[in-house]
C-alpha atoms as a PDB file:
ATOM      1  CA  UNK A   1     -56.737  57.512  87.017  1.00  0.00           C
ATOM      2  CA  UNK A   2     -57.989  54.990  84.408  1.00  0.00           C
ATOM      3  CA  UNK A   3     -55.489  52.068  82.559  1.00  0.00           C
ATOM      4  CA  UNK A   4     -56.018  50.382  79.785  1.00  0.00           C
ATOM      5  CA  UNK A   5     -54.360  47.281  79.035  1.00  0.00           C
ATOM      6  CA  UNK A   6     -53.353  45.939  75.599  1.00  0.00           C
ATOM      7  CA  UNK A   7     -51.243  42.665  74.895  1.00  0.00           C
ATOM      8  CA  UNK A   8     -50.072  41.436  71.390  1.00  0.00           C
ATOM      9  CA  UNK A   9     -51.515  38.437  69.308  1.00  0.00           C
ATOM     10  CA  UNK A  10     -48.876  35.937  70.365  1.00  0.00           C
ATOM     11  CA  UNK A  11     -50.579  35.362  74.034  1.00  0.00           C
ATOM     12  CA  UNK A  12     -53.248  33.814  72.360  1.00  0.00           C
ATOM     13  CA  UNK A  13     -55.998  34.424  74.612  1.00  0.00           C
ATOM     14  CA  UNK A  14     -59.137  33.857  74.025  1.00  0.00           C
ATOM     15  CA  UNK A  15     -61.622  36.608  72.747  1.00  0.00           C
ATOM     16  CA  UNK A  16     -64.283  35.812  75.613  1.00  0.00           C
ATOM     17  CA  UNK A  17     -60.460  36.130  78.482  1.00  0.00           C
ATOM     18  CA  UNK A  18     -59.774  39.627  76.615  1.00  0.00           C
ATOM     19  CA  UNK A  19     -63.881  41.151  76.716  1.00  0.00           C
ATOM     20  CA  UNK A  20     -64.401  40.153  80.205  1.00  0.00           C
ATOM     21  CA  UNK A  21     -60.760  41.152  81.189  1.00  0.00           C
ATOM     22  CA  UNK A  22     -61.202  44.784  79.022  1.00  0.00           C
ATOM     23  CA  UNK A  23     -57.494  43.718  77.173  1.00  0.00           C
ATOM     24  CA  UNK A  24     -57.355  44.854  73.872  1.00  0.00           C
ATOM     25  CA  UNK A  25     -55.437  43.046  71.232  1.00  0.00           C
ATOM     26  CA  UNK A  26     -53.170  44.269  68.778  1.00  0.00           C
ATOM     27  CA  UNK A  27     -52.126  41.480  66.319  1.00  0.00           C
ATOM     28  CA  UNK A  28     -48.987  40.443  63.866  1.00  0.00           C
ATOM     29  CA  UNK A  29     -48.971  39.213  60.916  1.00  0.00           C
ATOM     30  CA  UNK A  30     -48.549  35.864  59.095  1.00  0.00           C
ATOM     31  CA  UNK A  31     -47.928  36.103  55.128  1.00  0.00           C
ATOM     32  CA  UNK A  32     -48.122  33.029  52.978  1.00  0.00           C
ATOM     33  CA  UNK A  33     -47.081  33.781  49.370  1.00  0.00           C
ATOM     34  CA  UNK A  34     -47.944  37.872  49.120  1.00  0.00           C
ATOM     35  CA  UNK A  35     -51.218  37.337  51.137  1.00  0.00           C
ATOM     36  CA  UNK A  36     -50.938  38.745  54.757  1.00  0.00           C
ATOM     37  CA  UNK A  37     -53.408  38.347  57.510  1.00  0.00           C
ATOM     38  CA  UNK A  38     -54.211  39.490  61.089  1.00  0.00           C
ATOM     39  CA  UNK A  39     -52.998  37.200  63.672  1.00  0.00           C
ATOM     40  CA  UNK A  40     -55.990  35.983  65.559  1.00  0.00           C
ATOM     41  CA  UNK A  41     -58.354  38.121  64.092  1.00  0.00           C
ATOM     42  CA  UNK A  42     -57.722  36.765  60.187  1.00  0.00           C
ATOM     43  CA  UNK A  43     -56.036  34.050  60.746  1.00  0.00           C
ATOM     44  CA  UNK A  44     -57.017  31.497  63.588  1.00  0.00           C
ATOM     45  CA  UNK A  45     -54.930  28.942  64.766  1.00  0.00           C
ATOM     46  CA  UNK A  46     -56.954  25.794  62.715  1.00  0.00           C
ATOM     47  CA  UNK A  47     -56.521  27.518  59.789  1.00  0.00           C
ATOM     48  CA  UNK A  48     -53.159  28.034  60.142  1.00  0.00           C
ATOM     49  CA  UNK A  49     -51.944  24.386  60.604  1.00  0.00           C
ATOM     50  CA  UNK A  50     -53.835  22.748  57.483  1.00  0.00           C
ATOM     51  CA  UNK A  51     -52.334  26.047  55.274  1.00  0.00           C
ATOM     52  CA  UNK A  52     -49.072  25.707  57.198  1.00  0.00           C
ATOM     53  CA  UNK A  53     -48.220  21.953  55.204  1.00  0.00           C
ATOM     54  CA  UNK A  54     -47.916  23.124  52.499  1.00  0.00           C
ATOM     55  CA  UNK A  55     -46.191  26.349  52.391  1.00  0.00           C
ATOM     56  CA  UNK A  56     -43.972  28.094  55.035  1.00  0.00           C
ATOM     57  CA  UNK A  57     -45.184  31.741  56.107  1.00  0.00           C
ATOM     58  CA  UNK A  58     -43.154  34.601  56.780  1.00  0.00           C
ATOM     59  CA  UNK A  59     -44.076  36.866  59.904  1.00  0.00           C
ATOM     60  CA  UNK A  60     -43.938  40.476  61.292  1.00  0.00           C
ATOM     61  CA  UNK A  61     -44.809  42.923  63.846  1.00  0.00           C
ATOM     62  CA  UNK A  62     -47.605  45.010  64.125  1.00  0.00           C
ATOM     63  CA  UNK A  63     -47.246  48.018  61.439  1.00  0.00           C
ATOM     64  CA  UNK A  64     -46.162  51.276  64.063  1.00  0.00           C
ATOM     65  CA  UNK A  65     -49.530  53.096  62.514  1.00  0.00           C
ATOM     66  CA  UNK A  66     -51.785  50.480  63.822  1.00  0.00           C
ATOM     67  CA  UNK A  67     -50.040  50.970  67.349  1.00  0.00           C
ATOM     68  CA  UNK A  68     -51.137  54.575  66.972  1.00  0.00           C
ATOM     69  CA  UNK A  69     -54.021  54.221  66.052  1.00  0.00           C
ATOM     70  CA  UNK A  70     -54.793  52.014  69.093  1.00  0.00           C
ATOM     71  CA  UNK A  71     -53.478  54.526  71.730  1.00  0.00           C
ATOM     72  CA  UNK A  72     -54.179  57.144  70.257  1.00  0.00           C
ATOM     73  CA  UNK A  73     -58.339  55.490  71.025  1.00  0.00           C
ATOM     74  CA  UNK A  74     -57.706  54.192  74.226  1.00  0.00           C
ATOM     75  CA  UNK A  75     -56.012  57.436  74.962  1.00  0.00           C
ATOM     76  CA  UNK A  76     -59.887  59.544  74.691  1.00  0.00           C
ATOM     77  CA  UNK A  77     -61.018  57.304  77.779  1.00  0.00           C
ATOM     78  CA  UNK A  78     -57.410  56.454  79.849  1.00  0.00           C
ATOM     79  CA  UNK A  79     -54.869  58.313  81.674  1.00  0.00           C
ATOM     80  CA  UNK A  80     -52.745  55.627  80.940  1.00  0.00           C
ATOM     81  CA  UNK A  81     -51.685  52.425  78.973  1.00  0.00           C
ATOM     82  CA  UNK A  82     -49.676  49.641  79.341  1.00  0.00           C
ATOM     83  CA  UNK A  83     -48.576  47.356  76.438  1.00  0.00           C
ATOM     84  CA  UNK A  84     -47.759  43.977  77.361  1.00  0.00           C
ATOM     85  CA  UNK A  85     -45.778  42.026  74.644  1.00  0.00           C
ATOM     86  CA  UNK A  86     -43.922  39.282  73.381  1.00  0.00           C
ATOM     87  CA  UNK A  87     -39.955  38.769  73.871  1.00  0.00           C
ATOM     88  CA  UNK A  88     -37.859  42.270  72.450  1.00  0.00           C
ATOM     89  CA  UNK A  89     -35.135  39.069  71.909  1.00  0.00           C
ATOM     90  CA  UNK A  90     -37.467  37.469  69.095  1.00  0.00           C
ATOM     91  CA  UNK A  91     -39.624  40.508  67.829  1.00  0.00           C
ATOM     92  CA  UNK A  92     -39.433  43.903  67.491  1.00  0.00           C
ATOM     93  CA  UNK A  93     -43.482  44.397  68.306  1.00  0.00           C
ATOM     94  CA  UNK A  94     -42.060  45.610  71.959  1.00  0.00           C
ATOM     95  CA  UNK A  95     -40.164  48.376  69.998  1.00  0.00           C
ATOM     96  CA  UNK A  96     -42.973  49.321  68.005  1.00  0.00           C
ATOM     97  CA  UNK A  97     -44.470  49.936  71.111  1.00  0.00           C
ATOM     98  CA  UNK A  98     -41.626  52.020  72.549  1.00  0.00           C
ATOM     99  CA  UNK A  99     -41.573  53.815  69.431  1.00  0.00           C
ATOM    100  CA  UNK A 100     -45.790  55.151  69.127  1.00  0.00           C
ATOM    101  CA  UNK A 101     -45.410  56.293  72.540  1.00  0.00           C
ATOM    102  CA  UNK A 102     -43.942  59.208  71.478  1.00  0.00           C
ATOM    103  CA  UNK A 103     -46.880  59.531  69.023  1.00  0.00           C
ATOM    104  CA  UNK A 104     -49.619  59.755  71.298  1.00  0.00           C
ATOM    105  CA  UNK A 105     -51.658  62.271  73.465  1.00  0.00           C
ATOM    106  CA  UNK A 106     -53.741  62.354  76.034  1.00  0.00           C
ATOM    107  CA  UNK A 107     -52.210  58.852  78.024  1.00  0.00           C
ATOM    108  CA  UNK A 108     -48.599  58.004  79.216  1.00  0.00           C
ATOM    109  CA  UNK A 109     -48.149  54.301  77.350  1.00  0.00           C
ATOM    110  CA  UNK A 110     -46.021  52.114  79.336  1.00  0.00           C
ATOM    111  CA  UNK A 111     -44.507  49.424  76.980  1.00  0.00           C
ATOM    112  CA  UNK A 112     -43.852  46.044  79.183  1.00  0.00           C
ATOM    113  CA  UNK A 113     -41.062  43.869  77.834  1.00  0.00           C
ATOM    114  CA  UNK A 114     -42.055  40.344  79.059  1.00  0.00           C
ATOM    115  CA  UNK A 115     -38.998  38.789  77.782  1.00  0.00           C
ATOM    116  CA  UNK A 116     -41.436  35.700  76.821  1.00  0.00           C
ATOM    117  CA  UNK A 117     -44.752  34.773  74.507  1.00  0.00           C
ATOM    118  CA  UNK A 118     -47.626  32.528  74.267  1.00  0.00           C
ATOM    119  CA  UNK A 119     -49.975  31.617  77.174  1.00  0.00           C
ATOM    120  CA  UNK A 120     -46.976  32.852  80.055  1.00  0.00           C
ATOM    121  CA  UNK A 121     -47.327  36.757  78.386  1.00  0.00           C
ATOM    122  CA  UNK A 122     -50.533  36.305  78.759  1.00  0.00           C
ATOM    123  CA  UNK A 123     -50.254  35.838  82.495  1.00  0.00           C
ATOM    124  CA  UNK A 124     -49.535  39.053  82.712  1.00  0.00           C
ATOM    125  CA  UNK A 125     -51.762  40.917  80.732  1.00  0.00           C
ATOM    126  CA  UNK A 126     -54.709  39.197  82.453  1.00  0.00           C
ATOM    127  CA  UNK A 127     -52.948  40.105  86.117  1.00  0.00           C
ATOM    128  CA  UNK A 128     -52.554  43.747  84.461  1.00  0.00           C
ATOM    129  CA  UNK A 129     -56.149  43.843  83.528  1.00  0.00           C
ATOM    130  CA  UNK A 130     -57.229  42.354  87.209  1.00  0.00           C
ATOM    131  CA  UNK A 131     -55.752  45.075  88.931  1.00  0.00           C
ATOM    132  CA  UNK A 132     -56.084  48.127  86.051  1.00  0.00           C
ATOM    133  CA  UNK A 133     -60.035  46.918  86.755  1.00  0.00           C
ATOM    134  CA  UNK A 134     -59.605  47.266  90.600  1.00  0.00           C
ATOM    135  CA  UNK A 135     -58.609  50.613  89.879  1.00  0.00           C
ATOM    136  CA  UNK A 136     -54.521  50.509  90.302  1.00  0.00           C
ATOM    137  CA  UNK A 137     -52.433  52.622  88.591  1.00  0.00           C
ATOM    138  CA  UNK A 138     -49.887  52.156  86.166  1.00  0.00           C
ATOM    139  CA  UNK A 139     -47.267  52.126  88.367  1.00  0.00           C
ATOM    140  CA  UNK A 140     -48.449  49.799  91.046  1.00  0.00           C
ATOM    141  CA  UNK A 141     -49.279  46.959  87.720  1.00  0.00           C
ATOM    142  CA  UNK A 142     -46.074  47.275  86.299  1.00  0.00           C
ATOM    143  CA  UNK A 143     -44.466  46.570  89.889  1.00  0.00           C
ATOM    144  CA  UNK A 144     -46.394  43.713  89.865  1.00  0.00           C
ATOM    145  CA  UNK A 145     -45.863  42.467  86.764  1.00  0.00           C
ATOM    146  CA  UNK A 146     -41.836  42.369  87.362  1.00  0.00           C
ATOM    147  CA  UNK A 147     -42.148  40.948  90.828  1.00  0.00           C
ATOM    148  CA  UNK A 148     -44.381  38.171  88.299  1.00  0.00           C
ATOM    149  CA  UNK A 149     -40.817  37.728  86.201  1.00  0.00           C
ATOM    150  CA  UNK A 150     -39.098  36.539  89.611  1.00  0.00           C
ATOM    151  CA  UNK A 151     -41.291  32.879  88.823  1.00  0.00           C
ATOM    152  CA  UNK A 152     -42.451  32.837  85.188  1.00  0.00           C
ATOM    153  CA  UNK A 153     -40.828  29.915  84.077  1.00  0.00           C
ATOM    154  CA  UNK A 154     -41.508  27.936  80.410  1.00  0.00           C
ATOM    155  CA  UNK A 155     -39.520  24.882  79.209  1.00  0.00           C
ATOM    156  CA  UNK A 156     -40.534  23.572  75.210  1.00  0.00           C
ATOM    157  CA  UNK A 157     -39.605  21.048  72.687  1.00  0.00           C
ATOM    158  CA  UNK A 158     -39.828  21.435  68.992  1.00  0.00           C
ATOM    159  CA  UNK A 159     -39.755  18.449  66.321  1.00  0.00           C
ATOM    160  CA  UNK A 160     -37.308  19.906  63.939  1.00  0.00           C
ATOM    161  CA  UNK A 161     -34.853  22.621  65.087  1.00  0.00           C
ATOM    162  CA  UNK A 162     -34.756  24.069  61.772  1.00  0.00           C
ATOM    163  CA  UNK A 163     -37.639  26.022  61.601  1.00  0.00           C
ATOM    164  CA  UNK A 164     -36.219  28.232  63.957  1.00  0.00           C
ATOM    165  CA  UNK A 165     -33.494  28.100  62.414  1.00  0.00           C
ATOM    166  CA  UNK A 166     -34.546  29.615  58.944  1.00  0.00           C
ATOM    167  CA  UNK A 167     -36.795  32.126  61.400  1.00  0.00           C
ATOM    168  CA  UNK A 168     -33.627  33.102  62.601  1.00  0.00           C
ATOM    169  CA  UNK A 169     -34.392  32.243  66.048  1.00  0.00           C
ATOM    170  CA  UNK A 170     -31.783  29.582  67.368  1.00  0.00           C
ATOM    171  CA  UNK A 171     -28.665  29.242  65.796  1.00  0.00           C
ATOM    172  CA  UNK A 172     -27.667  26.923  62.261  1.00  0.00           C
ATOM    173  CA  UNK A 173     -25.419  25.002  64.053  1.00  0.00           C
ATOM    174  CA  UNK A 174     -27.099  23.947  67.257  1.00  0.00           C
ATOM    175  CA  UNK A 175     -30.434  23.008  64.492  1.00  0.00           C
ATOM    176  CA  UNK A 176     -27.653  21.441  62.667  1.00  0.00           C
ATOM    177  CA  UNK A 177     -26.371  18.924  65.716  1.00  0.00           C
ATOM    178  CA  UNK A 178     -29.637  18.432  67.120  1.00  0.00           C
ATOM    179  CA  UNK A 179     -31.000  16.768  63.478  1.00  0.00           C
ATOM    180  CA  UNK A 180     -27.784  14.864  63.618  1.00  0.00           C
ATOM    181  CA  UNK A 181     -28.012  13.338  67.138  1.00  0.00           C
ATOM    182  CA  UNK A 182     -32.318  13.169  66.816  1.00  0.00           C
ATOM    183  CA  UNK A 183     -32.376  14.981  69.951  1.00  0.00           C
ATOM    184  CA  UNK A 184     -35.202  16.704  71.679  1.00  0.00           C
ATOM    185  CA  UNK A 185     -33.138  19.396  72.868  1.00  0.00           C
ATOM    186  CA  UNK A 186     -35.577  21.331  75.592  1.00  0.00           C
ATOM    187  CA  UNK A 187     -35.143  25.081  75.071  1.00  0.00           C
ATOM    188  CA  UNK A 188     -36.211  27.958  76.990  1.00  0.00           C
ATOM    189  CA  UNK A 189     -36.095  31.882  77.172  1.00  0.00           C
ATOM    190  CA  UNK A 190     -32.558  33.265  78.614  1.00  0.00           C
ATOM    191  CA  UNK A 191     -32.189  36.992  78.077  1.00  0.00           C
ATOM    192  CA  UNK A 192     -35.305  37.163  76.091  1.00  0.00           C
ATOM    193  CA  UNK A 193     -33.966  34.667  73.676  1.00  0.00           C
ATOM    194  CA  UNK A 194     -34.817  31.183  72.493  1.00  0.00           C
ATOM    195  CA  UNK A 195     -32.062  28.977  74.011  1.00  0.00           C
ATOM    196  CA  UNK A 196     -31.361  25.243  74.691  1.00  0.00           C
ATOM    197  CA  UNK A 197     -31.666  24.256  78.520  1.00  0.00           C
ATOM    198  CA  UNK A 198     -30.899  20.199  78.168  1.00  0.00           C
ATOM    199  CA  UNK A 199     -30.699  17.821  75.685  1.00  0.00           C
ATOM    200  CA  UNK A 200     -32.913  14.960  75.597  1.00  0.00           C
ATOM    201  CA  UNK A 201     -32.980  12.521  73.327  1.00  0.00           C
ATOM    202  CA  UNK A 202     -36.648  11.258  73.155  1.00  0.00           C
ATOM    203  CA  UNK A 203     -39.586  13.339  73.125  1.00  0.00           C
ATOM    204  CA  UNK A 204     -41.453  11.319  76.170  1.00  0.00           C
ATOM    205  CA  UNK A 205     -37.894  12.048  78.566  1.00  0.00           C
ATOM    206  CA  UNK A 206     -38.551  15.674  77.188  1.00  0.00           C
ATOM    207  CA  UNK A 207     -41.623  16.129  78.627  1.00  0.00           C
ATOM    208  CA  UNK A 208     -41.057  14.171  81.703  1.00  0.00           C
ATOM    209  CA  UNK A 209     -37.920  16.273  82.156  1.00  0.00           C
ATOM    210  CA  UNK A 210     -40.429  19.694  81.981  1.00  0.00           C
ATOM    211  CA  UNK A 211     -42.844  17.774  84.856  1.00  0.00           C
ATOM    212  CA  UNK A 212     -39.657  17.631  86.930  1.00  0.00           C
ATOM    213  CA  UNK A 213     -39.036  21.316  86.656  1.00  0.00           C
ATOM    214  CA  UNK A 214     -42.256  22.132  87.677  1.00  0.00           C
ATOM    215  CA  UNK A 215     -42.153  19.872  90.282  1.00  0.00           C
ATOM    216  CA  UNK A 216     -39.136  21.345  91.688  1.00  0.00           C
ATOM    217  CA  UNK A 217     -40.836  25.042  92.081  1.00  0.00           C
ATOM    218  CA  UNK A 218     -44.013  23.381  93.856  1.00  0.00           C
ATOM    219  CA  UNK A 219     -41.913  21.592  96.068  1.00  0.00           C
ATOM    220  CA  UNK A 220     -40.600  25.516  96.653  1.00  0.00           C
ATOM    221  CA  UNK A 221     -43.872  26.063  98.173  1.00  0.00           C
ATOM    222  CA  UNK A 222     -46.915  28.947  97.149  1.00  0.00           C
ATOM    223  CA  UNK A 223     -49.251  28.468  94.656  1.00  0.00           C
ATOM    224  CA  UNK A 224     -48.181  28.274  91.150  1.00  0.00           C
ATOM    225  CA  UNK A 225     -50.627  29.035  87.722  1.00  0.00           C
ATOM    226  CA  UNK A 226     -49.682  26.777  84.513  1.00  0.00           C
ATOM    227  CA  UNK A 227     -50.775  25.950  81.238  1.00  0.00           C
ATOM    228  CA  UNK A 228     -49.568  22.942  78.844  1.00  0.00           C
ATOM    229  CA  UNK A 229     -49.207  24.522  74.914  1.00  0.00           C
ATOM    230  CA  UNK A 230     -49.213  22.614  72.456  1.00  0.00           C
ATOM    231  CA  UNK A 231     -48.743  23.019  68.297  1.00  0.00           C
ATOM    232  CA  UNK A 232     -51.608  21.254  66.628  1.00  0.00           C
ATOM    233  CA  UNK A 233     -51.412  18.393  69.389  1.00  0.00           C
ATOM    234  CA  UNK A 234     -54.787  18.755  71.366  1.00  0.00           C
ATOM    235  CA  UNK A 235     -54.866  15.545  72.182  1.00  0.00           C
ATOM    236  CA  UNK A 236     -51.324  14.893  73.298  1.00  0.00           C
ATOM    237  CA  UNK A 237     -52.089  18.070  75.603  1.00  0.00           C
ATOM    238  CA  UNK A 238     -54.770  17.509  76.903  1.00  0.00           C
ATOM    239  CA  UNK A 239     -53.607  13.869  78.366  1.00  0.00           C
ATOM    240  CA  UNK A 240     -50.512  15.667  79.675  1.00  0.00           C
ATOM    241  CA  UNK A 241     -52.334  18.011  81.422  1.00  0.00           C
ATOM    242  CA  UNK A 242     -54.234  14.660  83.433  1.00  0.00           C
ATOM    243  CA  UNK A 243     -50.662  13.224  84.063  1.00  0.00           C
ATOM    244  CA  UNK A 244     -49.390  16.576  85.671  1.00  0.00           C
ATOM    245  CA  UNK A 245     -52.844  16.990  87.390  1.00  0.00           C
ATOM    246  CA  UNK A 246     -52.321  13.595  88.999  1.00  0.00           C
ATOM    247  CA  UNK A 247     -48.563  14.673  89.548  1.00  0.00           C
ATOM    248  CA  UNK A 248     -49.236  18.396  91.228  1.00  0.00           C
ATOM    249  CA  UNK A 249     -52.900  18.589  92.541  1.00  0.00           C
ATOM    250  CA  UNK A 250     -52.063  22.168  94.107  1.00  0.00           C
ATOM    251  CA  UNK A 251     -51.212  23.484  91.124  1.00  0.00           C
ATOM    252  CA  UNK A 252     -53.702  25.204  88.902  1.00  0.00           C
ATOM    253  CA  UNK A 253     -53.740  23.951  85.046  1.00  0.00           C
ATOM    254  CA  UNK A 254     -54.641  25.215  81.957  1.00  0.00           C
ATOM    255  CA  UNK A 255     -54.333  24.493  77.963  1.00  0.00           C
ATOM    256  CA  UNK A 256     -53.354  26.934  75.556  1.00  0.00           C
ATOM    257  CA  UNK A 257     -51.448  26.748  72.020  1.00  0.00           C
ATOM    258  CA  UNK A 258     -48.598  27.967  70.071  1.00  0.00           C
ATOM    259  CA  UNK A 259     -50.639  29.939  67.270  1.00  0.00           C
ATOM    260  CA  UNK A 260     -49.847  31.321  63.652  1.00  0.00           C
ATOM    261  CA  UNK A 261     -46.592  33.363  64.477  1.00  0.00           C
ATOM    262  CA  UNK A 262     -45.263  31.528  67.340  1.00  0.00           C
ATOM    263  CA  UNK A 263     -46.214  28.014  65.500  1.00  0.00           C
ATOM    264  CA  UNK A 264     -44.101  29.293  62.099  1.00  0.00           C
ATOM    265  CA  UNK A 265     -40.856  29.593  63.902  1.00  0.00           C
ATOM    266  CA  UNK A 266     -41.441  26.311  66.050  1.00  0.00           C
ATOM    267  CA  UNK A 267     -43.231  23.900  63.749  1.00  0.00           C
ATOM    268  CA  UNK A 268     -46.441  21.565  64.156  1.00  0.00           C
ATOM    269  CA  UNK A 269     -45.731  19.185  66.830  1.00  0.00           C
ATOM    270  CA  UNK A 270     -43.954  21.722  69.155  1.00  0.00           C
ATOM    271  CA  UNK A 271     -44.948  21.039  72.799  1.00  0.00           C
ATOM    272  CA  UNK A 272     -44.588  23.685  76.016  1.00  0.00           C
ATOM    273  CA  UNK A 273     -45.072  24.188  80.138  1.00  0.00           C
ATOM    274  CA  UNK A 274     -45.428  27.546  81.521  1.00  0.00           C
ATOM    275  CA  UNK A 275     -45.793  28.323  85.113  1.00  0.00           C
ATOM    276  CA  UNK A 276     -45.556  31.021  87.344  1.00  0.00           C
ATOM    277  CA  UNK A 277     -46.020  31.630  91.443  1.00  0.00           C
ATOM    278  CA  UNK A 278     -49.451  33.198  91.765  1.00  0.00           C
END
């Protein structure tokens, strides 16, 4: 028995992670003006934030063919797949999925809600990938991969609410209040949806606020895997990564970013911990 394992664009891992790994990629797509291009293989995250100033991109899931088309390949060298992708709550990519599966012969796809994005969905494709290259089955991954939801934890802060407000991701009225009071409201995924956790009202208690969490579930005991993103703020990452390293020296670290899709519905300056119990 032979898996493949594919993940979406939005976990933005690297092309080097995804060869060595075997994960294949299937990306979304950012439109400025009537001009569409491939997440991550088009488009690159640099690019993105100098075009991004000046005019505000739309975004959508994968075209269903393109899912096909994908299986349909892996499908002449696998028994089976498994499609890792970002939140059903914000995208309907996870659907797409759902929906080519009944497309495709010659491999049983298994679609894998992971009620998340960025760097934390990634998590699980590369523990997929680990074990699909160990030789598990399909089964035995996807078993894993919820037990994995039991600890995934991600906490963010975003510099204006309203761009996920127009994205339709978090209500008008909470962007509305949170301009009003200048609050860095911290927000994180409930039910596979974007929702506030606290409000904060500076961005450094924001952040500090997000150490504390993660402090909490080392303090819980095992060993725990996380990764600082950041929107266009390499810099401001990379010294909060130090800080946490100096904070939680048992805990493995890593820097990752909010890219093209993810960054249109949070904004430049957008700031994120993930973590989850290895």
């Amino acid at each position: 028995m032979k898996t493949a394992i594919v993940t979406d664009s939005t976990a933005y891992l690297p092309e080097h992670v995804r060869k060595a790994k075997n994960i294949e990629m299937i990306p979304l797509q950012v439109t400025f003006n009537q001009e569409s291009y491939a997440e991550e293989e088009e488009l690159h995250v640099d690019d993105f934030y100098k075009k991004v100033s000046s005019t505000l991109p739309k975004t959508s899931q994968p075209p269903l063919g393109e899912f096909v088309n994908l299986y349909n390949k892996l499908a002449e060298n696998h028994d089976e797949i498994i499609s890792i992708h970002l939140s059903s709550g914000i995208s309907g990519t996870f659907n797409g999925s759902v929906q080519a599966n009944d497309l495709v012969e010659g491999a049983a796809v298994y679609s894998f809600d992971s009620e998340i994005s960025c760097a934390m969905q990634g998590f699980y494709a590369v523990k997929a990938a680990e074990m699909a290259n160990s030789g598990e089955n399909a089964a035995t991954i996807i078993a894993e991969l919820n037990e994995m939801k039991k600890s995934m934890r991600a906490y963010f802060m975003v510099e204006d609410l309203m761009h996920l407000s127009r994205g339709g991701r978090l209500s008008n009225a909470q962007a509305i209040v949170g301009g009003m009071l200048q609050i860095k409201p911290l927000l994180h995924f409930k039910e596979k949806v974007i929702v506030p956790f606290e409000k904060i009202r500076t961005r450094k208690k924001a952040m500090k606020r997000i150490g504390d969490l993660l402090k909490d579930d080392v303090r819980a005991g095992g060993q725990i895997q996380a990764t600082v993103i950041h929107a266009n703020r390499p810099e401001e990452a990379e010294k909060w990564m130090e800080q946490l390293k100096l904070e939680c020296p048992e805990v493995e670290f890593g820097i990752s970013y909010f890219g093209p899709v993810i960054g249109t519905h949070l904004g430049e300056g957008a700031m994120g911990l993930g973590w989850v119990r290895k």
